[in-house]
C-alpha atoms as a PDB file:
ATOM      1  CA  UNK A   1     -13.244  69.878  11.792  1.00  0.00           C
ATOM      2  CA  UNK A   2     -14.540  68.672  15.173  1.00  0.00           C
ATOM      3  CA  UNK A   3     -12.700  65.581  17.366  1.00  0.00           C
ATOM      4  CA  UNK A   4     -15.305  63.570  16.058  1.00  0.00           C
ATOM      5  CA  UNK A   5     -14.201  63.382  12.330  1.00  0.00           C
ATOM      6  CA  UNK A   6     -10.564  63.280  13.212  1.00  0.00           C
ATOM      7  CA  UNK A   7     -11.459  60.289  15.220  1.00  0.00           C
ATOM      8  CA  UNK A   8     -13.267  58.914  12.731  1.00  0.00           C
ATOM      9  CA  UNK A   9     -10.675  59.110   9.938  1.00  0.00           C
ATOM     10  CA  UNK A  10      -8.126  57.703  12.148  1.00  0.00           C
ATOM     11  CA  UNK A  11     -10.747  54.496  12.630  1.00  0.00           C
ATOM     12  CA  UNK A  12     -10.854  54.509   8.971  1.00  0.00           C
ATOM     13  CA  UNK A  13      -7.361  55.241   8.380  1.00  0.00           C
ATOM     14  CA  UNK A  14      -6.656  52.336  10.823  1.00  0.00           C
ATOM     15  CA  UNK A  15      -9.406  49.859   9.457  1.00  0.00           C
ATOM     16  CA  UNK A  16      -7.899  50.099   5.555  1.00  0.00           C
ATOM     17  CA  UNK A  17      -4.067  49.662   7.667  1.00  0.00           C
ATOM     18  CA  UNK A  18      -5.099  46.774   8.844  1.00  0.00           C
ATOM     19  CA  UNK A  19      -6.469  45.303   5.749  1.00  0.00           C
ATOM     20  CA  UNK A  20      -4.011  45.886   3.567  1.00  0.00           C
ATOM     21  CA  UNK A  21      -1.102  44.545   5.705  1.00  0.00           C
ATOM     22  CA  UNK A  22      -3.381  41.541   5.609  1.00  0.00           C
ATOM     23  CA  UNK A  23      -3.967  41.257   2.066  1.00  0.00           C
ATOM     24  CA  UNK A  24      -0.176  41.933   1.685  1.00  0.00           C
ATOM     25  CA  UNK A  25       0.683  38.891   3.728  1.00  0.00           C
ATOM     26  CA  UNK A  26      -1.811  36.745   2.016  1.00  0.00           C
ATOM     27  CA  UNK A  27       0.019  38.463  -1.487  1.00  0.00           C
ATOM     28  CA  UNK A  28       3.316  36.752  -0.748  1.00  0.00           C
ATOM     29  CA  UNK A  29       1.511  33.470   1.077  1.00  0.00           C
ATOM     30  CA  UNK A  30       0.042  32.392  -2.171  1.00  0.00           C
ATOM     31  CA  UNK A  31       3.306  33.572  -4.309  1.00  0.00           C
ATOM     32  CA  UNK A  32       5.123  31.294  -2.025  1.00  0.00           C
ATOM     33  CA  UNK A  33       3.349  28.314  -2.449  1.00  0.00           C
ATOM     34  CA  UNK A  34       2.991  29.326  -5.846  1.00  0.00           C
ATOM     35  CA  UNK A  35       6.434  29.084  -6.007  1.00  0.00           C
ATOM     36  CA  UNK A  36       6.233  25.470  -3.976  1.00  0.00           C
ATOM     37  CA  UNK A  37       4.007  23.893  -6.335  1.00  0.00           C
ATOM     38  CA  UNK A  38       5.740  24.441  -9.654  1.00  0.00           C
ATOM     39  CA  UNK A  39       9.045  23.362  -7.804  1.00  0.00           C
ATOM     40  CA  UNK A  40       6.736  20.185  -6.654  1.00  0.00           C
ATOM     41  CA  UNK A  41       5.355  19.652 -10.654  1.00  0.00           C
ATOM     42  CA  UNK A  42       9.400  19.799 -11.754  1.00  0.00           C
ATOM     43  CA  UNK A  43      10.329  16.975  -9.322  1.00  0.00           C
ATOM     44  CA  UNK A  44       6.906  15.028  -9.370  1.00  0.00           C
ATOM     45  CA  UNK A  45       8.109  14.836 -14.146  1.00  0.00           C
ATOM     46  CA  UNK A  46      11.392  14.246 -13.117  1.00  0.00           C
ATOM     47  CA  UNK A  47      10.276  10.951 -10.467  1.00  0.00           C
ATOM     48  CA  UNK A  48       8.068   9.957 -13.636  1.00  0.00           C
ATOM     49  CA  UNK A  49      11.054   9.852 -15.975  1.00  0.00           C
ATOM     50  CA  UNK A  50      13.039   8.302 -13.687  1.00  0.00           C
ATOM     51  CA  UNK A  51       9.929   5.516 -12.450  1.00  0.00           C
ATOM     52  CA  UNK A  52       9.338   4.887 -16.337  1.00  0.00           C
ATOM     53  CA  UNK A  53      13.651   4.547 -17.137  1.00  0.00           C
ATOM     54  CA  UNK A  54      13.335   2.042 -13.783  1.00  0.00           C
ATOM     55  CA  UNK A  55      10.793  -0.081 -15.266  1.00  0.00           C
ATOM     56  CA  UNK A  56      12.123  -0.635 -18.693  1.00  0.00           C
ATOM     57  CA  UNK A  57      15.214  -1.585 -16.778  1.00  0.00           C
ATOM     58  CA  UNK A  58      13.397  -4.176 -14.612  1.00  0.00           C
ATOM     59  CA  UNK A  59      11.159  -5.940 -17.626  1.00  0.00           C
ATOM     60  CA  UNK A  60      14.121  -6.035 -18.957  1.00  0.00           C
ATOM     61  CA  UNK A  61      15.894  -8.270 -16.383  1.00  0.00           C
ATOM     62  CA  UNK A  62      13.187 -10.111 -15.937  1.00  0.00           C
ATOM     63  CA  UNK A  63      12.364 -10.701 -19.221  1.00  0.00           C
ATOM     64  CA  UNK A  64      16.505 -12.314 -19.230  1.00  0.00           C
ATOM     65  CA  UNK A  65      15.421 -14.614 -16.224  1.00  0.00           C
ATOM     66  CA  UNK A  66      12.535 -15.611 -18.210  1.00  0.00           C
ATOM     67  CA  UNK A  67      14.810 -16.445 -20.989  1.00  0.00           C
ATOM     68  CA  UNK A  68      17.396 -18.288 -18.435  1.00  0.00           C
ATOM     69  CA  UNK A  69      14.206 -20.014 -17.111  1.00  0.00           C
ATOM     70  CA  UNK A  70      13.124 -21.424 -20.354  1.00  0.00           C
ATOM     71  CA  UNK A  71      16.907 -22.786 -20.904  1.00  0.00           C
ATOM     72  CA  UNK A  72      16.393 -24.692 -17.466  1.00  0.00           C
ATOM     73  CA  UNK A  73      13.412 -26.328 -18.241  1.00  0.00           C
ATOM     74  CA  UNK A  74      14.308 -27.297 -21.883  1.00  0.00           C
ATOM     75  CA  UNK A  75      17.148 -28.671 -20.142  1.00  0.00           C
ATOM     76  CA  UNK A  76      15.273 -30.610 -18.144  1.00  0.00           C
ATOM     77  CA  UNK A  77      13.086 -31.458 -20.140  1.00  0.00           C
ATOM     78  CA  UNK A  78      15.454 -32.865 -22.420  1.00  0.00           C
ATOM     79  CA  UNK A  79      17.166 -34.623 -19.248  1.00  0.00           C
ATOM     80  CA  UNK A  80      13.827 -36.489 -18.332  1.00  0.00           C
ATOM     81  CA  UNK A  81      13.279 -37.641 -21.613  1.00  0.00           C
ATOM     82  CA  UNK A  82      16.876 -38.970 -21.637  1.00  0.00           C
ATOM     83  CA  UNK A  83      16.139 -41.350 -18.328  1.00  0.00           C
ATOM     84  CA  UNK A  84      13.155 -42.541 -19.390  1.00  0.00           C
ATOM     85  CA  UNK A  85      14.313 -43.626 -22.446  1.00  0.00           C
ATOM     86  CA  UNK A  86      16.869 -44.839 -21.432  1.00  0.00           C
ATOM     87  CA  UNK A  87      19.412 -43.292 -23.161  1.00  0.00           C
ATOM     88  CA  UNK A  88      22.549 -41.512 -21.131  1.00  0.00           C
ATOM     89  CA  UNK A  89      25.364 -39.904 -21.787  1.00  0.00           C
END
């Protein structure tokens, strides 16, 4: 073997180094945001579950002010037609 091959397979030797430490960082890269995105999916279903519980909650409250709303203006209703009539109580 002359210097030149030995040279040569330490180029090479180096050159598939240098690659593969590469490849092995961009290995554990993409299994950490692997990692990051299911974690992301989880909480993104659970911020769903918890949006949809909030909304049933508000139509419901507002579906009680509609109801207390309805009261007031039969009330008044019934108020109006009271005065002009004349009758009071």
């Amino acid at each position: 073997m002359t210097w030149e091959i030995v040279v040569g397979l330490i180029a090479l030797l180096g050159a598939f180094l240098s690659a593969g430490t590469q490849v092995a960082k961009l290995s554990r890269t993409l299994a950490m945001l692997e990692a990051a995105v299911k974690e992301l999916k989880t909480i993104l279903e659970e911020l769903k579950s918890d949006n949809r519980e909030e909304h049933v909650r508000i139509r419901e409250t507002l579906a009680s002010h509609e109801k207390r709303l309805l009261r007031c203006e039969n009330t008044a209703e019934e108020m109006e037609k009271q005065w002009t009539t004349g009758k009071r109580n």
